[in-house]
C-alpha atoms as a PDB file:
ATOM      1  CA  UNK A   1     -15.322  26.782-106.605  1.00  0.00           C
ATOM      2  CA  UNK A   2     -14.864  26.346-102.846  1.00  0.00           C
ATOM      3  CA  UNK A   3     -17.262  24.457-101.144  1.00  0.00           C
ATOM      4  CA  UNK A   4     -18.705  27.226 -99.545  1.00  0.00           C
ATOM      5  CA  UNK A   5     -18.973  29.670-102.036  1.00  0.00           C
ATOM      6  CA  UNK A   6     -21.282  26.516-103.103  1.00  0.00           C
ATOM      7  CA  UNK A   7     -23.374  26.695-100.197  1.00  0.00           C
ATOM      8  CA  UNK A   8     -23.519  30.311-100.701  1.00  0.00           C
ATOM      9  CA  UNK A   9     -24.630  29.910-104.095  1.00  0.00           C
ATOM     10  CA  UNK A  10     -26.951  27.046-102.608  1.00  0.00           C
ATOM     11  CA  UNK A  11     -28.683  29.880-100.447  1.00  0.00           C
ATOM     12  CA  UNK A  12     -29.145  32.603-102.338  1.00  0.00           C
ATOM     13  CA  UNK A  13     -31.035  29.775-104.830  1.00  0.00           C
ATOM     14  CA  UNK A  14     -32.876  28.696-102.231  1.00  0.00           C
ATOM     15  CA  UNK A  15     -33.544  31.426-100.460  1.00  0.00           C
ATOM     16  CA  UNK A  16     -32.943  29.966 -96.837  1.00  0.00           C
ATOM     17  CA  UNK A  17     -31.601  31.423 -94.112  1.00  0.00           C
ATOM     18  CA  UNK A  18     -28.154  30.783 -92.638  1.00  0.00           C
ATOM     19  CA  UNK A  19     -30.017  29.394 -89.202  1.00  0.00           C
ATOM     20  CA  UNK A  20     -31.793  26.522 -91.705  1.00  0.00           C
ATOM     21  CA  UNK A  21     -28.098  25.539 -92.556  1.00  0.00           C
ATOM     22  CA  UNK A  22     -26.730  25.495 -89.140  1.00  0.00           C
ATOM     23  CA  UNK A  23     -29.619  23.713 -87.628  1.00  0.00           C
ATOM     24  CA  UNK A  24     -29.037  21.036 -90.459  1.00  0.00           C
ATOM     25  CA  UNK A  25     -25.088  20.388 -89.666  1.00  0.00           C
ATOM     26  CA  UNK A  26     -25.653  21.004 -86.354  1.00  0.00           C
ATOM     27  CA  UNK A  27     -23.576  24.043 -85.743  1.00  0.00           C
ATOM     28  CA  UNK A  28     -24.639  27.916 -84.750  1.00  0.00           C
ATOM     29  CA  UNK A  29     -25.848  30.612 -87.359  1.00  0.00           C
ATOM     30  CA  UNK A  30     -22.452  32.618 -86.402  1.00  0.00           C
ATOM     31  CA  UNK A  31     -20.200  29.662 -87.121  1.00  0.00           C
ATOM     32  CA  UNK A  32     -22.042  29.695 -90.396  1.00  0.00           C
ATOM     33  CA  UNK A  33     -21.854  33.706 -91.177  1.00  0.00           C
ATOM     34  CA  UNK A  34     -17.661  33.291 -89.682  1.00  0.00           C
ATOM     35  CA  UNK A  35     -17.430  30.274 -92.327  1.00  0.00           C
ATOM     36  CA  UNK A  36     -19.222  31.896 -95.422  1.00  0.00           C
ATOM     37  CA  UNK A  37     -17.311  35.485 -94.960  1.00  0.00           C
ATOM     38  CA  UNK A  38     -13.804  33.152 -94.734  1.00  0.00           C
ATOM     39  CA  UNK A  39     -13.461  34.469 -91.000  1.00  0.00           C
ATOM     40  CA  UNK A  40     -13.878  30.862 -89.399  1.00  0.00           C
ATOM     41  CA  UNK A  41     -11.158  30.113 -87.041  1.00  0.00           C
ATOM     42  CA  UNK A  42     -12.256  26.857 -86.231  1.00  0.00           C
ATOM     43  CA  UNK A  43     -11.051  23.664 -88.303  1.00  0.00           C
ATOM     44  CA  UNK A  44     -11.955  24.907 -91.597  1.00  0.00           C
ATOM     45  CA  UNK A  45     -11.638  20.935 -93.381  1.00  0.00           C
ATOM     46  CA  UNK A  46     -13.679  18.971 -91.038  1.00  0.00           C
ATOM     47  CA  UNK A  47     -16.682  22.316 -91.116  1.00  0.00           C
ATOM     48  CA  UNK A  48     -15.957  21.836 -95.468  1.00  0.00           C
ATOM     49  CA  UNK A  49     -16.772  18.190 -95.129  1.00  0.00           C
ATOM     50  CA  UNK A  50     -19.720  18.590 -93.042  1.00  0.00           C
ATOM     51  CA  UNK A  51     -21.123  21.459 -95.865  1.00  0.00           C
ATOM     52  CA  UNK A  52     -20.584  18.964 -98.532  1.00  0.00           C
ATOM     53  CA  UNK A  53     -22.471  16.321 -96.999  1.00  0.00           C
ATOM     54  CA  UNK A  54     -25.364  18.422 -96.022  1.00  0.00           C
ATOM     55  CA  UNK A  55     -25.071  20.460 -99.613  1.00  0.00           C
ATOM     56  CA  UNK A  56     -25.552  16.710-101.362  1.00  0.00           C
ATOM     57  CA  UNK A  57     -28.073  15.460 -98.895  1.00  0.00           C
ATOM     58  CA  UNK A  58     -30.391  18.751 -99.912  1.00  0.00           C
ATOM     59  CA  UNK A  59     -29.876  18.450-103.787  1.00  0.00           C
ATOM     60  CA  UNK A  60     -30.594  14.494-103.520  1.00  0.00           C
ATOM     61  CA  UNK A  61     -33.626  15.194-101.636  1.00  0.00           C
ATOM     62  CA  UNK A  62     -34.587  17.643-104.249  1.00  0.00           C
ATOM     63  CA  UNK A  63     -34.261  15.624-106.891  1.00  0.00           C
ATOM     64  CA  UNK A  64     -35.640  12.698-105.503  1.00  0.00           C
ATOM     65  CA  UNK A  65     -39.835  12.886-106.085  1.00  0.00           C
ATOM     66  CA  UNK A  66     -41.533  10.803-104.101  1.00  0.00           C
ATOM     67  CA  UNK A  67     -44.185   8.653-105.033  1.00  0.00           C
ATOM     68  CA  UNK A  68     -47.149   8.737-103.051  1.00  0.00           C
ATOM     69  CA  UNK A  69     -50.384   6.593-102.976  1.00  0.00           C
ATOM     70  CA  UNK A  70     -53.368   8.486-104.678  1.00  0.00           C
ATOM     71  CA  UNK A  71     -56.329   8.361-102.351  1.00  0.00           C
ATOM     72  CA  UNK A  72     -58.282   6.032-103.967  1.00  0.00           C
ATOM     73  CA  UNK A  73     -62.173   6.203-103.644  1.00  0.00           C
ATOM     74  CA  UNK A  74     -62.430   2.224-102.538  1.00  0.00           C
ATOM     75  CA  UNK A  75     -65.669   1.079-101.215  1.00  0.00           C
ATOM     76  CA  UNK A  76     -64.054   0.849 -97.615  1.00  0.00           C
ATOM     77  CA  UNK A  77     -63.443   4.438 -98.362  1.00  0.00           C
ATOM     78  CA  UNK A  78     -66.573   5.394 -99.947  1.00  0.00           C
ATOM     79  CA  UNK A  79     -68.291   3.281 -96.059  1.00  0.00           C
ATOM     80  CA  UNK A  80     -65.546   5.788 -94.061  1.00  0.00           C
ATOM     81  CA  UNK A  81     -67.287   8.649 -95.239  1.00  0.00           C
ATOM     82  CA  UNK A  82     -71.030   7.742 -95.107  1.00  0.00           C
ATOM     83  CA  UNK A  83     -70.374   7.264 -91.119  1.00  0.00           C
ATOM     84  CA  UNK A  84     -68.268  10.258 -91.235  1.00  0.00           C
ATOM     85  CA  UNK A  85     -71.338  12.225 -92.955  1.00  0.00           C
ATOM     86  CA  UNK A  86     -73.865  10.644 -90.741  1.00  0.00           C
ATOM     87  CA  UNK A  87     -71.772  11.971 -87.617  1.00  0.00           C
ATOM     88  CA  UNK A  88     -71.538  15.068 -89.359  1.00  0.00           C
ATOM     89  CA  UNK A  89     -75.296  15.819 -90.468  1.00  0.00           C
ATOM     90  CA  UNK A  90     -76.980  13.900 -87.481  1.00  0.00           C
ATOM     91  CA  UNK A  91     -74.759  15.406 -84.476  1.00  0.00           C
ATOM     92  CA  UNK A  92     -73.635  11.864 -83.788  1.00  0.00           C
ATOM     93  CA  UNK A  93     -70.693  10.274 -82.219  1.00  0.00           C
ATOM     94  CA  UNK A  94     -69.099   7.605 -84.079  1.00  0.00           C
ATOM     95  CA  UNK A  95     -66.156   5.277 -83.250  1.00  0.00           C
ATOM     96  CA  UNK A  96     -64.102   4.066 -86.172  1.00  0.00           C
ATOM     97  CA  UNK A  97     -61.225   1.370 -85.464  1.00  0.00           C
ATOM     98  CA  UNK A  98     -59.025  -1.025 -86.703  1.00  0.00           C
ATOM     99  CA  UNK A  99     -55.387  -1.819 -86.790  1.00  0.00           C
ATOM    100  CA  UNK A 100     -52.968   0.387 -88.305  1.00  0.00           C
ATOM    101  CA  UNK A 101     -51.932   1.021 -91.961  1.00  0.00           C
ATOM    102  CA  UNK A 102     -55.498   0.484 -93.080  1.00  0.00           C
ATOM    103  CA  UNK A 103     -56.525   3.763 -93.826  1.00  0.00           C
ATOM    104  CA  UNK A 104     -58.230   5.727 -91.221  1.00  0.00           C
ATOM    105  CA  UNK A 105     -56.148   8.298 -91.362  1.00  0.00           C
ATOM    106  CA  UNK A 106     -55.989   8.992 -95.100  1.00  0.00           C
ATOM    107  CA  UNK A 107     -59.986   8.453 -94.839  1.00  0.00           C
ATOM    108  CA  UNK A 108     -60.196  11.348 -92.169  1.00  0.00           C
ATOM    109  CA  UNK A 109     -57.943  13.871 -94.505  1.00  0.00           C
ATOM    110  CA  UNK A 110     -59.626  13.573 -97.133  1.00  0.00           C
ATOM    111  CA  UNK A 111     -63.415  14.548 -95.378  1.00  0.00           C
ATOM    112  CA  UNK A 112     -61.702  17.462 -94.173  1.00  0.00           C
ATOM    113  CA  UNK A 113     -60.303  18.698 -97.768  1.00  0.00           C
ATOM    114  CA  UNK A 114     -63.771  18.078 -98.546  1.00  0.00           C
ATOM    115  CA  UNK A 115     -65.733  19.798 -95.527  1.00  0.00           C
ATOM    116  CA  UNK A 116     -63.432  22.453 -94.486  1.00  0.00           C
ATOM    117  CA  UNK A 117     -65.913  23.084 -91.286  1.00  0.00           C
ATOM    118  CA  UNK A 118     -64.418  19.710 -90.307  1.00  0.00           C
ATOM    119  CA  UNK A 119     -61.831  20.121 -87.437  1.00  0.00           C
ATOM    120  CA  UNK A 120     -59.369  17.291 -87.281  1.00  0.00           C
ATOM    121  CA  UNK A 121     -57.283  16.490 -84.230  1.00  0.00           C
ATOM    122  CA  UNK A 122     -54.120  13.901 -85.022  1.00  0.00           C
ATOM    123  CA  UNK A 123     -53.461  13.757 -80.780  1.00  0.00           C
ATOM    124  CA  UNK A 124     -50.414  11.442 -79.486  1.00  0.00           C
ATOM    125  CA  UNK A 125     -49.205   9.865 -75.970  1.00  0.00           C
ATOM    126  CA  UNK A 126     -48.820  13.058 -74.922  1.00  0.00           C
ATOM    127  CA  UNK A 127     -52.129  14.710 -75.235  1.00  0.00           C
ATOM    128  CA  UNK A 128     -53.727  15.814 -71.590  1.00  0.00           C
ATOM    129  CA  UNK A 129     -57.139  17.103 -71.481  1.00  0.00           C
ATOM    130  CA  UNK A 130     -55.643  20.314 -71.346  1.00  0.00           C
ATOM    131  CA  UNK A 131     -53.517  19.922 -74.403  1.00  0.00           C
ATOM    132  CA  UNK A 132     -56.278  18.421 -76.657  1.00  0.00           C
ATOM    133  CA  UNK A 133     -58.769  21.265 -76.037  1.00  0.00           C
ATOM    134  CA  UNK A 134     -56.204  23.886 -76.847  1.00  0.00           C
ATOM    135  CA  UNK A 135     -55.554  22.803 -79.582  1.00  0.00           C
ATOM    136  CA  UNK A 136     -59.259  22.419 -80.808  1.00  0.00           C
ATOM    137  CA  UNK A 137     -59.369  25.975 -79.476  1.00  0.00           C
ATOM    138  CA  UNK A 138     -56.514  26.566 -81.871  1.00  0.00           C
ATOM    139  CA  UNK A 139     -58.498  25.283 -84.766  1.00  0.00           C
ATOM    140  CA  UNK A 140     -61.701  27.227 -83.928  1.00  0.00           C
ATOM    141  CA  UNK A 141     -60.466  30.564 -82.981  1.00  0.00           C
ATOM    142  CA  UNK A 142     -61.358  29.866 -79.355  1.00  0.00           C
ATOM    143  CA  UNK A 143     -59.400  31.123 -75.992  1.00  0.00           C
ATOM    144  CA  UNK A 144     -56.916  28.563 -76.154  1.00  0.00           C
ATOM    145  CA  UNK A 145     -55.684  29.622 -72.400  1.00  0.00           C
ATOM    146  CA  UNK A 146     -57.220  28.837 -69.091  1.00  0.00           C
ATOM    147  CA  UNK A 147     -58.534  26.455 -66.501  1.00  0.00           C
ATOM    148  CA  UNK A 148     -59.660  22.891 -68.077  1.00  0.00           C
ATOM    149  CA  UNK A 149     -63.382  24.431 -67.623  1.00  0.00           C
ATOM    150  CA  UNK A 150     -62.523  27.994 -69.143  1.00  0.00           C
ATOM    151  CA  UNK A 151     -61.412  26.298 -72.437  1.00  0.00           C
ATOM    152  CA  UNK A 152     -64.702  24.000 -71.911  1.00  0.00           C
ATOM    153  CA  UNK A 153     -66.793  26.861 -71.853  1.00  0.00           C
ATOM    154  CA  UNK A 154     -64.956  29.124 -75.028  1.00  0.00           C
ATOM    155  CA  UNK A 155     -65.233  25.717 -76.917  1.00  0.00           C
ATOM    156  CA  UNK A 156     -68.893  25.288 -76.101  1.00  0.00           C
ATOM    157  CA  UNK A 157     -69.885  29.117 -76.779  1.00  0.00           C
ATOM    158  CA  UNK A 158     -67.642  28.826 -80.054  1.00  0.00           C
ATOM    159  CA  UNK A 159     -69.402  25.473 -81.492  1.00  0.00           C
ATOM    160  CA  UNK A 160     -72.807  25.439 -80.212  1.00  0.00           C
ATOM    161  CA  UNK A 161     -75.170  24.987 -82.942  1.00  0.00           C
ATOM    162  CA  UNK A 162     -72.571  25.464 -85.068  1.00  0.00           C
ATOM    163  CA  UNK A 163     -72.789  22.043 -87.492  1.00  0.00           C
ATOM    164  CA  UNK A 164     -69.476  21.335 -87.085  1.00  0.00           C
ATOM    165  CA  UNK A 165     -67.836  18.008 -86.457  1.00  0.00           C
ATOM    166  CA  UNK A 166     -64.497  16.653 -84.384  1.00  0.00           C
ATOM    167  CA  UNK A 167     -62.353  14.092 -85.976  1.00  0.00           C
ATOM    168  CA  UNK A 168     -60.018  12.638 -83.147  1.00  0.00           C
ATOM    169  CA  UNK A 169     -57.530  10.535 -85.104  1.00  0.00           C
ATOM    170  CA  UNK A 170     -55.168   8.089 -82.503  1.00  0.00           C
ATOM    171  CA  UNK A 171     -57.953   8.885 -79.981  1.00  0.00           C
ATOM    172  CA  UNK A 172     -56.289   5.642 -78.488  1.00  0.00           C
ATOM    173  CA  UNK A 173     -53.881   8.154 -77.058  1.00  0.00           C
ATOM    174  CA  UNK A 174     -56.347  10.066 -74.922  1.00  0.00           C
ATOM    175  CA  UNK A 175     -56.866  10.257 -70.944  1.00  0.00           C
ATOM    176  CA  UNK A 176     -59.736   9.603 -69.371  1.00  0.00           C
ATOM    177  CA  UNK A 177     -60.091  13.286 -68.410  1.00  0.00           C
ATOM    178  CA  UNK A 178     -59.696  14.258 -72.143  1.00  0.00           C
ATOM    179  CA  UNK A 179     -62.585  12.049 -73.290  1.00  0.00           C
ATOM    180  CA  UNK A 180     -64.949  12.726 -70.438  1.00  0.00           C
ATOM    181  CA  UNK A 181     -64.218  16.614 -71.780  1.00  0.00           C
ATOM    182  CA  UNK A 182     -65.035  15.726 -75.088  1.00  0.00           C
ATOM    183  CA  UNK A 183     -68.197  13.920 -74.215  1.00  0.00           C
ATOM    184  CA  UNK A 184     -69.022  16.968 -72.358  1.00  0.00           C
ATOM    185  CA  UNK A 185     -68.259  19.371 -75.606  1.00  0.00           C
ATOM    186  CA  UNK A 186     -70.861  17.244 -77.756  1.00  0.00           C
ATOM    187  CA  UNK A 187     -73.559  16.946 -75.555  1.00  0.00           C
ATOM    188  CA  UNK A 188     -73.439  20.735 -75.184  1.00  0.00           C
ATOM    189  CA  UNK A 189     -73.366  21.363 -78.542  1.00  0.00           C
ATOM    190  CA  UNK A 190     -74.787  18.847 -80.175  1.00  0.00           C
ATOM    191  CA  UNK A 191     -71.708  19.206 -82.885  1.00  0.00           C
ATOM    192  CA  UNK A 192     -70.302  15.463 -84.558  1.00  0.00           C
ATOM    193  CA  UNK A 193     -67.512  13.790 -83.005  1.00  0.00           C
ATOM    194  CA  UNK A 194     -65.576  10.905 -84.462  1.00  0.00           C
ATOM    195  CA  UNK A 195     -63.053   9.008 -82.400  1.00  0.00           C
ATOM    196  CA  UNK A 196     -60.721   7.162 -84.356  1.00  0.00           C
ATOM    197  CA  UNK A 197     -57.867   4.277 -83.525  1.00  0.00           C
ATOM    198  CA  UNK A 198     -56.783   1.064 -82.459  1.00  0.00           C
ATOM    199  CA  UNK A 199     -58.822  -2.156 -81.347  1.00  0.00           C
ATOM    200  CA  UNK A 200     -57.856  -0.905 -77.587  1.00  0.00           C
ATOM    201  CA  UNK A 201     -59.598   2.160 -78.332  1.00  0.00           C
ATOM    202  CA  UNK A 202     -62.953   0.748 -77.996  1.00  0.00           C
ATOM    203  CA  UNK A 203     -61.642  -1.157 -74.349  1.00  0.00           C
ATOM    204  CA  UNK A 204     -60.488   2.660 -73.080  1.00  0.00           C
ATOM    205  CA  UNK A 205     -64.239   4.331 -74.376  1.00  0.00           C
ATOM    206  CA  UNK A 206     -65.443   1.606 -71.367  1.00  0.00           C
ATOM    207  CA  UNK A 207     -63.183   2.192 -69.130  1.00  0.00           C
ATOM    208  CA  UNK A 208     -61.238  -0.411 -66.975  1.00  0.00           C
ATOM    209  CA  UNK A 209     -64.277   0.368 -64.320  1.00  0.00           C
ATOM    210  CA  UNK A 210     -66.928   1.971 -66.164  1.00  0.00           C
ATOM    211  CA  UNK A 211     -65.930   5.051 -65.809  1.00  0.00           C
ATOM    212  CA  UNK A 212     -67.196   6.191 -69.240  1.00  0.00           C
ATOM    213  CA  UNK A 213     -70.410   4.816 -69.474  1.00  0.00           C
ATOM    214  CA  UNK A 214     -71.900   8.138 -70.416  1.00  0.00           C
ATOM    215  CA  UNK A 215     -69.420   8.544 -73.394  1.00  0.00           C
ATOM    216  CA  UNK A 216     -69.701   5.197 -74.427  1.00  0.00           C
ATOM    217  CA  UNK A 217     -73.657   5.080 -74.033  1.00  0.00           C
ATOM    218  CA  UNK A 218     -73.253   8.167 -76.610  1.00  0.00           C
ATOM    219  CA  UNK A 219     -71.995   6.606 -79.480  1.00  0.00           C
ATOM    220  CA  UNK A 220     -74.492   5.693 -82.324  1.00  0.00           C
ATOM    221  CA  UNK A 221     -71.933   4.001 -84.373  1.00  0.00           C
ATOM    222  CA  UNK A 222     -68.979   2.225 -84.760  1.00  0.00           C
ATOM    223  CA  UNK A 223     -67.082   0.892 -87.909  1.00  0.00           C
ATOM    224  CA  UNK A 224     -64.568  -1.926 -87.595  1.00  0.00           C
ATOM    225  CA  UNK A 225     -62.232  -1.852 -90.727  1.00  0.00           C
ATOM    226  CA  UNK A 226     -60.749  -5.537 -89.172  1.00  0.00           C
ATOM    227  CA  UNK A 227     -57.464  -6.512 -89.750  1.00  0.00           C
ATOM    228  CA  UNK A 228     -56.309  -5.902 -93.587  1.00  0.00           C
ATOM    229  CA  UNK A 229     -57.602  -3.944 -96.232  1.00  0.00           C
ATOM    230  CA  UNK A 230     -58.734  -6.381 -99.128  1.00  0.00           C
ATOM    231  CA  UNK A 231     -56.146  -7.529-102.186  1.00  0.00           C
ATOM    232  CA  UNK A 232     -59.021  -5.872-104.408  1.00  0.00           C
ATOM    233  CA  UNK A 233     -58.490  -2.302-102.658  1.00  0.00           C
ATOM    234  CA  UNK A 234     -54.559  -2.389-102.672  1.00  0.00           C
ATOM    235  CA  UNK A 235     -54.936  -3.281-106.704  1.00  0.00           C
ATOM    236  CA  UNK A 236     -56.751  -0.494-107.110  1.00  0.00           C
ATOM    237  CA  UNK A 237     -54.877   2.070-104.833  1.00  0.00           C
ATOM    238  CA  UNK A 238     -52.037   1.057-106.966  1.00  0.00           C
ATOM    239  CA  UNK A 239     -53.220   1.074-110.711  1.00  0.00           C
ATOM    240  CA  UNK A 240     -54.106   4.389-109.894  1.00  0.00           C
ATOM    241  CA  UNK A 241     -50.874   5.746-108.134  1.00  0.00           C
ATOM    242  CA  UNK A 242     -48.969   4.288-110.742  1.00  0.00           C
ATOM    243  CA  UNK A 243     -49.235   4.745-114.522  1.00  0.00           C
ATOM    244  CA  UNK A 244     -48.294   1.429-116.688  1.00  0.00           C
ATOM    245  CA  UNK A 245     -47.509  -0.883-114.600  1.00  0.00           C
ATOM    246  CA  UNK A 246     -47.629  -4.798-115.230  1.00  0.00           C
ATOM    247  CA  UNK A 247     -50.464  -7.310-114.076  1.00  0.00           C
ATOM    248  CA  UNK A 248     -47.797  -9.309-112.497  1.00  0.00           C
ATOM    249  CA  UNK A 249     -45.861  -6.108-110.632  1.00  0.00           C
ATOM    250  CA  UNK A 250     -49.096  -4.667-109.468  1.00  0.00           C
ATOM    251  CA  UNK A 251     -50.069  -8.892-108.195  1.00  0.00           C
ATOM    252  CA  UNK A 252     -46.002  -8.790-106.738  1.00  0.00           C
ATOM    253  CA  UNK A 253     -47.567  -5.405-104.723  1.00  0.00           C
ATOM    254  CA  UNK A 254     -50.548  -6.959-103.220  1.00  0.00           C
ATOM    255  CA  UNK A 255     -49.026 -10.057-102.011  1.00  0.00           C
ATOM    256  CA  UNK A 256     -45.681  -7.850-100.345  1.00  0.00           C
ATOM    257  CA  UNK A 257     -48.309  -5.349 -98.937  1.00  0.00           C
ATOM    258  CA  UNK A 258     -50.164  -7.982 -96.551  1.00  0.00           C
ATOM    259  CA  UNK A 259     -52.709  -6.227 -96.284  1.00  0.00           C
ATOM    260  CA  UNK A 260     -52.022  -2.900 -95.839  1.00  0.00           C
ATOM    261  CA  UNK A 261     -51.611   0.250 -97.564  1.00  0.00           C
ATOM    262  CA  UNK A 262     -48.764   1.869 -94.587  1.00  0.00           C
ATOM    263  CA  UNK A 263     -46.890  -1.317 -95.977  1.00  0.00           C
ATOM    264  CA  UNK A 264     -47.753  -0.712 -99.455  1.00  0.00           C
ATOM    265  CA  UNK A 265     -46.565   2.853 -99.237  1.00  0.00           C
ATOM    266  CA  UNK A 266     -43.291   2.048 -98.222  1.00  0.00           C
ATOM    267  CA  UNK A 267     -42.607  -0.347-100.957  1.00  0.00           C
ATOM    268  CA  UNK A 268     -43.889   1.609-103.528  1.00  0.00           C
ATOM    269  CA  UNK A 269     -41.469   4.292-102.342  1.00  0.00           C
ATOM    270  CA  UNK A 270     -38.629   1.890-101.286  1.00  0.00           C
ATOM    271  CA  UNK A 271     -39.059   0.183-105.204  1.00  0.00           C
ATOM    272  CA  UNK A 272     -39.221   3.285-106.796  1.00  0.00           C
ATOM    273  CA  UNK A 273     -36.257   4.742-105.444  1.00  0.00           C
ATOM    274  CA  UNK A 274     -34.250   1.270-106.659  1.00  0.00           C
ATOM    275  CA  UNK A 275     -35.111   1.770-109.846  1.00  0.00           C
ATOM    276  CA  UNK A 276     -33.897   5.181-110.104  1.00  0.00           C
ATOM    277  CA  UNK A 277     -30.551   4.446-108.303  1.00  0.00           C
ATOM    278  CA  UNK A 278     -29.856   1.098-110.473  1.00  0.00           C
ATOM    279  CA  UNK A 279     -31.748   2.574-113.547  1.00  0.00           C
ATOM    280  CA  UNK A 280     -33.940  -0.835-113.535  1.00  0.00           C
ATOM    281  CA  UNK A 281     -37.224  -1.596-114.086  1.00  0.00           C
ATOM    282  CA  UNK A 282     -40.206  -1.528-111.731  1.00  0.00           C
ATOM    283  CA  UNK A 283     -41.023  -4.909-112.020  1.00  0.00           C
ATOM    284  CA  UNK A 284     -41.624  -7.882-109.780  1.00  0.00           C
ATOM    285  CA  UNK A 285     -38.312  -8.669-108.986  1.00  0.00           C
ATOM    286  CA  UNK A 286     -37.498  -5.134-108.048  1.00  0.00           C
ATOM    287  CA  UNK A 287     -40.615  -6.071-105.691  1.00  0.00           C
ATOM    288  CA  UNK A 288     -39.383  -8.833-104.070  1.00  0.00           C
ATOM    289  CA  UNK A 289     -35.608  -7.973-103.750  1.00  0.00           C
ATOM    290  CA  UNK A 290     -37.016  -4.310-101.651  1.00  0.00           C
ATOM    291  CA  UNK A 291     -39.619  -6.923 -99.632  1.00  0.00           C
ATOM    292  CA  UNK A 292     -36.604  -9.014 -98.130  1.00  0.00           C
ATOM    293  CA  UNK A 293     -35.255  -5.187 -96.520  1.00  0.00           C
ATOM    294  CA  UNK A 294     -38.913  -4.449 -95.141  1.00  0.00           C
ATOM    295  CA  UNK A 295     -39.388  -4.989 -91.101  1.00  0.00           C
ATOM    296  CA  UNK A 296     -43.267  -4.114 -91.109  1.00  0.00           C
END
């Protein structure tokens, strides 16, 4: 069979589109329809080798289940969401922090599986003011177009009274402006708000000159997770991600993790992986020799 009667084959199985191919081998959606019909002019041997690649790269990637961490119901966990709840029930604004990999994310995912009135906001260096509040617009059904104080407004007629809350994960990330807009969005509607990030997160709510003392004079509560998430979590986060594991593998896990579960994650991935591609055991040494190729 020619190799791209394969990726026909490959296609129709799927059912993807001949754009999905050429955006993964980098070519255009004709050169794909040219190559599959036998019409490609081009250098038919190199475009074969490039299919090949891409066609093995796909099935590997099917074949290849990840594991993933279980959310595990810790009591750091179980403390996320009573603050969570509070800023939920009471209208509050709430600042959780702490440095990353320990959870805060994973904690603010799973409240909103649980509370789907719950509107979570994952922002990044790039969010403006403008940016953040259309995309809680987005999430509401608001007018997501318009001057900074037209999408104000459609946010503040859409959640007033409404009992919702705001989770702002990375709020780190956030301008001035943007904050000062959210501030203004709670106090008008007397919805939750959680801000959640990095130690610096708590220096930019103050602002280099004070600028947000009215946002930071707003904020009932704040919950520092610290620096690590305790060897006692991370053993049970992975007793119940993985079934029958050793005392000693599971003890190899918690010491490789240093305290944290972005860390852990990888290795459990990384190890698992190993195993399957040298048919080995997860064990400790499987542990230690996947450690030694871990930056952070």
């Amino acid at each position: 069979m020619s190799i791209a009667q394969d990726l026909q084959n490959y296609i129709n199985e799927r059912g993807i589109s001949q754009g999905n191919v050429a955006r993964g081998i980098g070519k255009s959606p004709a050169t794909i329809n040219q190559y599959l019909q036998g019409k490609y002019a081009g250098d038919v041997a190199a475009l074969d080798k490039m299919v090949a690649a891409w066609l093995q790269t796909q099935r590997e990637r099917a074949n290849d289940i990840r594991t993933q961490l279980s959310y595990t119901y810790t009591t750091t966990a179980r403390r996320i969401e009573e603050v969570l709840r509070l800023a939920h029930v009471e209208g509050e604004t709430v600042v959780l922090y702490g440095q990353a990999g320990l959870g805060k994310t994973s904690a603010l995912e799973a409240y909103v599986r649980r509370n789907p009135d719950a509107i979570m906001i994952d922002s990044d260096p790039s969010y403006s003011a403008k940016v953040l509040l259309s995309c809680i617009a987005a999430e509401v059904g608001a007018e997501s177009r318009g001057s900074l104080h037209q999408l104000i407004e459609a946010l503040i007629k859409k959640l007033k009274d409404s009992g919702r809350i705001i989770l702002v994960d990375e709020a780190e990330n956030l301008p001035l402006r943007a904050l000062e807009c959210l501030r203004r969005i709670h106090d008008k509607t007397g919805i939750g708000l959680v801000l959640a990030g990095m130690p610096r997160l708590l220096v930019n709510l103050r602002g280099s000159k004070g600028e947000l003392k009215q946002l930071y004079s707003r904020v009932a509560f704040r919950f520092d997770l610290g620096d690590v998430v305790p060897d006692c979590e991370l053993e049970a986060i992975i007793n119940q991600s993985i079934n029958g594991i050793e005392a000693d593998t599971v003890q190899a896990l918690v010491v490789a993790a240093h305290g944290n579960t972005r860390r852990l994650a990888k290795l459990v991935r990384g190890v698992t992986r190993m195993t399957k591609v040298n048919n080995r055991p997860f064990d400790v040494a499987m542990v230690k020799e996947f450690e030694k190729m871990l930056i952070s």
